[in-house]
N, C-alpha and C. Protein backbone atom coordinates (compact mmCIF):
# COMPACT_ATOMS: atom_id res chain seq x y z
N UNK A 1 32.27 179.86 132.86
CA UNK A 1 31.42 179.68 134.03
C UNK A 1 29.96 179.55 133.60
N UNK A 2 29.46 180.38 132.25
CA UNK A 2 28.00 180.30 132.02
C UNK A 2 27.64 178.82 131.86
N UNK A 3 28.94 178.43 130.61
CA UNK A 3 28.43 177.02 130.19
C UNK A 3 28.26 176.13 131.72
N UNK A 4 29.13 176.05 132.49
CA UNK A 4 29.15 174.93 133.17
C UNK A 4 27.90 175.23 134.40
N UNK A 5 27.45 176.83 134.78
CA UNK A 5 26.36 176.73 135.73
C UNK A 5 25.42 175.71 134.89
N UNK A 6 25.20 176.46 133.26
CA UNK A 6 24.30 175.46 132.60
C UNK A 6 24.00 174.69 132.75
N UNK A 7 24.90 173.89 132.30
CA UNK A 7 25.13 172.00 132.27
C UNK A 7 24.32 171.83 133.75
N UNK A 8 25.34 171.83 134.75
CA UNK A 8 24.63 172.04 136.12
C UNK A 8 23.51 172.05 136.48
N UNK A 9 23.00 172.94 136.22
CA UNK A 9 21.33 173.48 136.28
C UNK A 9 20.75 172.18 135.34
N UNK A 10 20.89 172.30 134.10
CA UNK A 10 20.11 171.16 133.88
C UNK A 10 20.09 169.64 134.18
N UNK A 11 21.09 169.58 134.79
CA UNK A 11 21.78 168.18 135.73
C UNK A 11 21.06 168.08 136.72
N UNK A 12 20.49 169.05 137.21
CA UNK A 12 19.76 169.35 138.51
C UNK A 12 20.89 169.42 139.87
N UNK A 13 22.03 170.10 139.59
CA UNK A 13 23.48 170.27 140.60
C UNK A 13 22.46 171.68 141.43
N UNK A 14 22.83 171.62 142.61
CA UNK A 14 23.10 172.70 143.37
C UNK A 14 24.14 173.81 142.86
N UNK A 15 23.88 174.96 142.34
CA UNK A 15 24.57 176.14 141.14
C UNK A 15 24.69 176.57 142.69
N UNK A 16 24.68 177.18 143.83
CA UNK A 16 25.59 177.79 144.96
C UNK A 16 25.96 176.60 145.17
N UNK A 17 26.22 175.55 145.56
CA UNK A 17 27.29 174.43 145.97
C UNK A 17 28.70 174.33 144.84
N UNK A 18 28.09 174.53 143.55
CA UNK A 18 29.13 174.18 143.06
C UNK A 18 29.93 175.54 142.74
N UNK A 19 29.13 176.94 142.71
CA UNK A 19 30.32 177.67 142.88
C UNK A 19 31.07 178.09 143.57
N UNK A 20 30.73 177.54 145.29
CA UNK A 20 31.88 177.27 146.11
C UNK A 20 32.44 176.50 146.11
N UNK A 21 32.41 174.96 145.37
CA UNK A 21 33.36 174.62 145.35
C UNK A 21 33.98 175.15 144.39
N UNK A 22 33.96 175.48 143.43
CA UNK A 22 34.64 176.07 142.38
C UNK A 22 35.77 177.20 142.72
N UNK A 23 35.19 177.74 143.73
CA UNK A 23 35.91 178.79 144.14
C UNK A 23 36.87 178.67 144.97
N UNK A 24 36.04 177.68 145.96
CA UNK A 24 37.32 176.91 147.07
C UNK A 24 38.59 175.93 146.78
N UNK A 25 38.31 175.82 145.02
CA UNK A 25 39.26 174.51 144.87
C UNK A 25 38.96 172.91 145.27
N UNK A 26 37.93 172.84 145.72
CA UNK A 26 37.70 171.77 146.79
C UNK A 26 37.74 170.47 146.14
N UNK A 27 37.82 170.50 144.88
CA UNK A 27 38.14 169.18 144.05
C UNK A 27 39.54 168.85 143.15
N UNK A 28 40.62 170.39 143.24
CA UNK A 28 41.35 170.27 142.48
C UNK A 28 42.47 169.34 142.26
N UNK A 29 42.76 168.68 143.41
CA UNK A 29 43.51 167.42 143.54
C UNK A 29 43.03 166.33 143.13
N UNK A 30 41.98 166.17 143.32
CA UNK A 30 40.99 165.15 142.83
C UNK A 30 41.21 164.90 141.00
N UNK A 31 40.47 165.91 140.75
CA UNK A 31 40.64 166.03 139.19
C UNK A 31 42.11 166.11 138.98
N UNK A 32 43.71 166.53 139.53
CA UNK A 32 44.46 166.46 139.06
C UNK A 32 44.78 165.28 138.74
N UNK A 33 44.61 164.75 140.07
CA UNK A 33 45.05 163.34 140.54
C UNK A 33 44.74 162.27 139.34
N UNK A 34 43.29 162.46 138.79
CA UNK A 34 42.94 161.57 137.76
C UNK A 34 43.75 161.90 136.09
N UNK A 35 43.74 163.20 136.20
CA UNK A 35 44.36 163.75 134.77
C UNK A 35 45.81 163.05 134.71
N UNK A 36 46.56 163.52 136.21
CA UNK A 36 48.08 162.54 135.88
C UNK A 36 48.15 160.84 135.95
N UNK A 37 46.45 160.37 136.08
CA UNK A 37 46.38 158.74 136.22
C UNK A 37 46.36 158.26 134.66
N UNK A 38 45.07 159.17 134.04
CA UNK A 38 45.16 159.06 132.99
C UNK A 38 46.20 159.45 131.62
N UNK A 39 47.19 160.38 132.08
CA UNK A 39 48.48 160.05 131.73
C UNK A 39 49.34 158.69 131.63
N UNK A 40 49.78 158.54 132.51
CA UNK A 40 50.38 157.34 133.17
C UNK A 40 49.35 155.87 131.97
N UNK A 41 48.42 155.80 131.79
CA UNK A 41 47.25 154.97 131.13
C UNK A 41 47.97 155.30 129.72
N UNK A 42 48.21 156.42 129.62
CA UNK A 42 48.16 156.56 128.14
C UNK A 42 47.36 157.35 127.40
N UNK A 43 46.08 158.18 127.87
CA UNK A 43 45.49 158.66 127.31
C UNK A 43 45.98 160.09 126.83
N UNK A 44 45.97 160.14 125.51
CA UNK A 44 46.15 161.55 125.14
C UNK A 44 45.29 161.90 124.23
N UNK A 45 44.06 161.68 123.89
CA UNK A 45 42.88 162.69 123.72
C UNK A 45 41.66 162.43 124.63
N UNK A 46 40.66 163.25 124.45
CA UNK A 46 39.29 163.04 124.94
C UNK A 46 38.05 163.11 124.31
N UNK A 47 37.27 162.06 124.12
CA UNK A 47 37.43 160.48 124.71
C UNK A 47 38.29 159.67 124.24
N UNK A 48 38.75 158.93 124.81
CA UNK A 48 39.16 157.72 124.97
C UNK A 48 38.66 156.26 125.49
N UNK A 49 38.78 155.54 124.47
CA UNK A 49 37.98 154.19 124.50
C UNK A 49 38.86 153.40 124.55
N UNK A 50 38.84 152.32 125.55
CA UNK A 50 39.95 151.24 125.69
C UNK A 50 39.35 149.99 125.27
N UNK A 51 39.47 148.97 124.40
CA UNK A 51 38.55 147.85 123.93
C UNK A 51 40.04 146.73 124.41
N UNK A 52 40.06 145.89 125.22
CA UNK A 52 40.74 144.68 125.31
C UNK A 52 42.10 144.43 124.64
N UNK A 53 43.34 144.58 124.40
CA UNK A 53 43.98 143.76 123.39
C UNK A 53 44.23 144.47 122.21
N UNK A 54 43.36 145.57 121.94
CA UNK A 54 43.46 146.64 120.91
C UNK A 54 43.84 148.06 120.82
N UNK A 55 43.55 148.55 119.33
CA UNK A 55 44.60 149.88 119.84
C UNK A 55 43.23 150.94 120.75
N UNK A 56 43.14 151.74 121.47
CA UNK A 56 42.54 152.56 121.56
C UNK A 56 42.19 153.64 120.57
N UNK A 57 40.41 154.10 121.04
CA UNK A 57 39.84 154.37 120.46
C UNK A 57 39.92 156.36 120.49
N UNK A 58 40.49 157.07 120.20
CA UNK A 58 40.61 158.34 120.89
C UNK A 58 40.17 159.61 119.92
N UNK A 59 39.93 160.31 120.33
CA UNK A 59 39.38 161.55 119.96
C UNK A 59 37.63 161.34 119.72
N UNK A 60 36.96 162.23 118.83
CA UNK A 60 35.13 162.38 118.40
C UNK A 60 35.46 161.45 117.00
N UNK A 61 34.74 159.95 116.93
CA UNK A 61 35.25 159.60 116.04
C UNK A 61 33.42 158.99 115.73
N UNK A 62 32.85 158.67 114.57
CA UNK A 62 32.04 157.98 113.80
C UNK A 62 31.58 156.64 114.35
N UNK A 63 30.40 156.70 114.67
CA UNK A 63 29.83 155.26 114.94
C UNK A 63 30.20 154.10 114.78
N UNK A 64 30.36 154.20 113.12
CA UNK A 64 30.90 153.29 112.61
C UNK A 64 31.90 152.78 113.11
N UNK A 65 32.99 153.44 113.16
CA UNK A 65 34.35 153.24 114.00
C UNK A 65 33.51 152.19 115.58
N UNK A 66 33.27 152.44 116.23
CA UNK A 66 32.70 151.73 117.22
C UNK A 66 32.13 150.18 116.85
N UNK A 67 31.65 150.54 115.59
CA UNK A 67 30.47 149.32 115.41
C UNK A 67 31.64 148.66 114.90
N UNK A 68 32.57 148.70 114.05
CA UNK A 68 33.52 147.74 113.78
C UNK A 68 34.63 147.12 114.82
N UNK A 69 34.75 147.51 115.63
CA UNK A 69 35.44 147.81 116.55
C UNK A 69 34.36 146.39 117.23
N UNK A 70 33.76 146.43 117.63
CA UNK A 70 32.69 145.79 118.32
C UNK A 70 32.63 144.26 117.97
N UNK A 71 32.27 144.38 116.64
CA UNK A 71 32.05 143.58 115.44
C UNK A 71 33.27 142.79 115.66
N UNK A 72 34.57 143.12 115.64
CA UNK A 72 35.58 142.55 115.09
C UNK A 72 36.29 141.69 116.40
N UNK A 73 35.58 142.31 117.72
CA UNK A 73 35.85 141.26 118.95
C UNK A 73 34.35 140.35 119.33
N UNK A 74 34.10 140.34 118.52
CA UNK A 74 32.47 139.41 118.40
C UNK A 74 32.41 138.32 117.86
N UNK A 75 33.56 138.47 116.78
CA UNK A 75 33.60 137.52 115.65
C UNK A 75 35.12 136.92 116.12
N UNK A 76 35.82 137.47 116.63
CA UNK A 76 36.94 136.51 117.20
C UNK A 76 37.23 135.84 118.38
C-alpha cells in the first residue's frame, strides 16, 4: 500500500479516492477482465511488446533488443 499511495501521490491521484476504491473493489473486474484478455493474447510476462508478424517482445529486456527489433522491420 506505501508503494502504490506513492506512485499516486506523485502522479498527482487523489490518495482518499483511491483508497476507497481500493477498498471497495471498485475496479476489480475491470483489471480482471483485462488480465484474462491478456491471457487469451498470449501474454505471459510483463512487459510485453507485440511488433507485427514477429515473435513478441516479453519480460525487462535491453534497448538494444528494441533497436534491432525496429531496425529489422525498417529494412524489410
Amino acid at each position: 500500500m506505501d508503494v502504490l499511495t506513492t506512485v499516486a501521490k506523485n502522479c498527482g491521484l487523489d490518495l482518499d479516492e483511491l483508497k476507497e476504491s481500493l477498498d471497495d473493489g471498485r475496479y476489480l473486474a475491470r483489471v480482471s477482465q483485462g488480465s484474462e484478455e491478456a491471457k487469451r493474447m498470449g501474454v505471459t510476462a510483463v512487459p510485453s511488446f507485440y511488433v507485427e508478424d514477429l515473435q513478441p517482445i516479453t519480460g525487462a529486456v535491453h534497448e538494444d533488443t528494441f533497436r534491432e527489433v525496429l531496425q529489422s522491420i525498417s529494412t524489410s
